[in-house]
C-alpha atoms as a PDB file:
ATOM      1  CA  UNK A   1     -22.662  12.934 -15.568  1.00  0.00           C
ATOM      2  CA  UNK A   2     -19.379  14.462 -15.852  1.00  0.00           C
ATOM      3  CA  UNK A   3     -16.594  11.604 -16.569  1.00  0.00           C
ATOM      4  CA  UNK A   4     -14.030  13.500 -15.557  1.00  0.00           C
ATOM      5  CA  UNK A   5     -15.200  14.091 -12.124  1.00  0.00           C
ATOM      6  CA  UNK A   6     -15.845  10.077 -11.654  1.00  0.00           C
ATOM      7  CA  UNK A   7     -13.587   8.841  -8.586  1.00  0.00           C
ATOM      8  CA  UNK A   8     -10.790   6.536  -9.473  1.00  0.00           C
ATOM      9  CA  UNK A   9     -10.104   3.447  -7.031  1.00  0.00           C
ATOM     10  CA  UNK A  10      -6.208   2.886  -6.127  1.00  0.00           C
ATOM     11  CA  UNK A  11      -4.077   4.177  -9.029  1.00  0.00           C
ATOM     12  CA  UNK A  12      -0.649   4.358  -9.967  1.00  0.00           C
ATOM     13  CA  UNK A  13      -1.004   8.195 -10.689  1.00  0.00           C
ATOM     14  CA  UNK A  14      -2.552   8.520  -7.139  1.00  0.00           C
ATOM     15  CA  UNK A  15      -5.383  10.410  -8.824  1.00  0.00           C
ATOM     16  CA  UNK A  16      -8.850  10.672  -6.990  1.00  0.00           C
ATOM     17  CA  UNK A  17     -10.362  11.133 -10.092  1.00  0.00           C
ATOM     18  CA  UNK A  18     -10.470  10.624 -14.408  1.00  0.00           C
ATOM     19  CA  UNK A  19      -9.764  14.117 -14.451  1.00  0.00           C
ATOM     20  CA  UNK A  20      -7.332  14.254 -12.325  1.00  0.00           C
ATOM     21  CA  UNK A  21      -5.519  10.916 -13.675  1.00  0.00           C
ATOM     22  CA  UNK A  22      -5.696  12.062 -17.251  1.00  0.00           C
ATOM     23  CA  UNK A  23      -4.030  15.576 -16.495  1.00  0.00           C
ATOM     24  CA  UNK A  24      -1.554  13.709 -14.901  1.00  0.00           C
ATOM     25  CA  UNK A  25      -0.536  11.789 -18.013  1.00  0.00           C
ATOM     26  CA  UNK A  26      -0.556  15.019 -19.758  1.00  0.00           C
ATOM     27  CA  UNK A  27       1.748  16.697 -17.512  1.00  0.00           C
ATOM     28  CA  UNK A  28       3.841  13.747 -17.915  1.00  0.00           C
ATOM     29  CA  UNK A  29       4.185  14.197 -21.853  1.00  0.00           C
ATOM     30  CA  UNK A  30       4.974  18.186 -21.097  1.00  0.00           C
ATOM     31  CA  UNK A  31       7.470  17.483 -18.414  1.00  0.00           C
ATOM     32  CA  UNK A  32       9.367  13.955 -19.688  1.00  0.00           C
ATOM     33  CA  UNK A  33       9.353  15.204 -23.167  1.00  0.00           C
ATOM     34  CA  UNK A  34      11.190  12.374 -25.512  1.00  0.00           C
ATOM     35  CA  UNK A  35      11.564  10.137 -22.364  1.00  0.00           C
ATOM     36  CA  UNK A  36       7.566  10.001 -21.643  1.00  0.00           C
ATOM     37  CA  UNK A  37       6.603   6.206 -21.985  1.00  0.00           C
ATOM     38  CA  UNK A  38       3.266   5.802 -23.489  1.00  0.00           C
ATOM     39  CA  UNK A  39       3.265   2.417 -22.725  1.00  0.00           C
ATOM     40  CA  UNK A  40       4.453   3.021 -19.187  1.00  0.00           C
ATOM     41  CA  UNK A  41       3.269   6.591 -17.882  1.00  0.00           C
ATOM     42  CA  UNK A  42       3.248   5.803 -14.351  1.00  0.00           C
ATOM     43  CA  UNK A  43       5.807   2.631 -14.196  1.00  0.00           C
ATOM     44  CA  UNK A  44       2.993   0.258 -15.069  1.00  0.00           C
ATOM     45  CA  UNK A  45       1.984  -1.070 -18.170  1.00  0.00           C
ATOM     46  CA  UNK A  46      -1.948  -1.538 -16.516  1.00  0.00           C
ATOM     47  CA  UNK A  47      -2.864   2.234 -16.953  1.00  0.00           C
ATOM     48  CA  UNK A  48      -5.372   2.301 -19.313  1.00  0.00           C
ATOM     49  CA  UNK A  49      -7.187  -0.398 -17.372  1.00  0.00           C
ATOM     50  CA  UNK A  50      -7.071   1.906 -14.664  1.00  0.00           C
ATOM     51  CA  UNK A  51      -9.064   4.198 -16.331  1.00  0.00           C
ATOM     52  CA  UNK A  52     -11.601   1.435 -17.287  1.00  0.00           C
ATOM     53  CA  UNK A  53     -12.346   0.028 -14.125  1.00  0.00           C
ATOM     54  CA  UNK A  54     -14.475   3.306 -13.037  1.00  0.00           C
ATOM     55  CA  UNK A  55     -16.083   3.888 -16.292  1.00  0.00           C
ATOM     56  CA  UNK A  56     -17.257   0.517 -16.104  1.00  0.00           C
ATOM     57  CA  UNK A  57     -18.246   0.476 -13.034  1.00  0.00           C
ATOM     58  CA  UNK A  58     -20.487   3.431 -13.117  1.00  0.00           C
ATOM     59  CA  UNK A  59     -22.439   1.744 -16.166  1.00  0.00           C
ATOM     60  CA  UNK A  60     -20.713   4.359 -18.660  1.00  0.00           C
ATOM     61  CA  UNK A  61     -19.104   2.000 -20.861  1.00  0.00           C
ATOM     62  CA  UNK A  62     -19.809  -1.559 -20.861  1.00  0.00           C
ATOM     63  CA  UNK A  63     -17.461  -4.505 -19.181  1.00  0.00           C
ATOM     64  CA  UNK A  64     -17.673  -6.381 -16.314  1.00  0.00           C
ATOM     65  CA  UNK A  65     -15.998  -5.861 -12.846  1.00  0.00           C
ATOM     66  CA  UNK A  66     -13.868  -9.231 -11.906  1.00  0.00           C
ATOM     67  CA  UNK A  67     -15.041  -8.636  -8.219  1.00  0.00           C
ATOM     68  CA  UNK A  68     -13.140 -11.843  -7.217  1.00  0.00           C
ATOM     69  CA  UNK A  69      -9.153 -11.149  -8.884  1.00  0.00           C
ATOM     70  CA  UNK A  70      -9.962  -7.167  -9.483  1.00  0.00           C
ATOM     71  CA  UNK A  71      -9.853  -5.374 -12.682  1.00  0.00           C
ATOM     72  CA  UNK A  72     -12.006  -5.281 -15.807  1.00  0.00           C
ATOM     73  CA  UNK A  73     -12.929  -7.280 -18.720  1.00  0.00           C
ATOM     74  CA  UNK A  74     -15.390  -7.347 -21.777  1.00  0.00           C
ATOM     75  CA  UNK A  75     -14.669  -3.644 -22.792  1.00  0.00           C
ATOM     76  CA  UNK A  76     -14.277  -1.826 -26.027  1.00  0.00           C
ATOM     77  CA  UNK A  77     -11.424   0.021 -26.234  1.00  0.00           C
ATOM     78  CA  UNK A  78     -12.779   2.228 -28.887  1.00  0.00           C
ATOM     79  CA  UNK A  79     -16.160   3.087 -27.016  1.00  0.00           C
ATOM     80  CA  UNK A  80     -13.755   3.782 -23.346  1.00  0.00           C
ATOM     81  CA  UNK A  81     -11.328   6.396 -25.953  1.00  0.00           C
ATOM     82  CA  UNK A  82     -14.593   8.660 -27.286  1.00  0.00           C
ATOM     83  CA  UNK A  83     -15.872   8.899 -23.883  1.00  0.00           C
ATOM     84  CA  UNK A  84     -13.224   9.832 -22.656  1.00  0.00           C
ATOM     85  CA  UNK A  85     -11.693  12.380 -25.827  1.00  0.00           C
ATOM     86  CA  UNK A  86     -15.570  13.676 -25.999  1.00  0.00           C
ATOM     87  CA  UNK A  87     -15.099  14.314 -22.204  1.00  0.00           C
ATOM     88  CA  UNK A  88     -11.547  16.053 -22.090  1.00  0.00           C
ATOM     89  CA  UNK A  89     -12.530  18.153 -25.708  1.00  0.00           C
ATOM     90  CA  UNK A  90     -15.507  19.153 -23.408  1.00  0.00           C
ATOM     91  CA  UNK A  91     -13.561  20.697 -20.760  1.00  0.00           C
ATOM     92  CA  UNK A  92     -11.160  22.154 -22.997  1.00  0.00           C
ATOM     93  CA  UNK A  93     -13.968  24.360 -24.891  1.00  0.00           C
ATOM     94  CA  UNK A  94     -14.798  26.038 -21.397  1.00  0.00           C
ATOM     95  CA  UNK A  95     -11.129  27.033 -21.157  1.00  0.00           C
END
């Protein structure tokens, strides 16, 4: 499975997919330079859950999907960031 082609639900980045959403927040560090907002890359603080929810959801990290109030919970943040750097340093090497 290719994470970066996983489909996002609603986002802030209006991204259809990880791929998609993460070279969003990269174009937002090339074009907003000193006044990119790591904490806020899309006006809400929430992002990084945003790219939780699907990996979760498609069994590639572990967590649970609150199906009742939405989001995610019971994830490792660690395990979610080397899926996801293994993924993007992936696509990089077929540049």
């Amino acid at each position: 499975m290719n994470v970066l082609q996983i489909k996002m639900q609603k986002n802030d980045a209006n991204a259809k997919t990880i791929g998609e959403y993460v070279a969003k927040l990269a174009i937002n560090v090339i074009v907003e330079t000193e006044g990119f907002s790591g904490k806020r890359p899309f006006g809400n603080s929430g992002w990084y859950l945003e790219l939780a929810e699907p990996l979760v959801r498609e069994g590639v990290v572990k967590g649970e999907i609150d199906e009742e109030w939405g989001g995610v919970d019971g994830y490792d943040y660690k395990e979610i960031d080397a899926v996801l750097t293994k993924a993007v340093m992936e696509a990089l090497t077929e540049c």
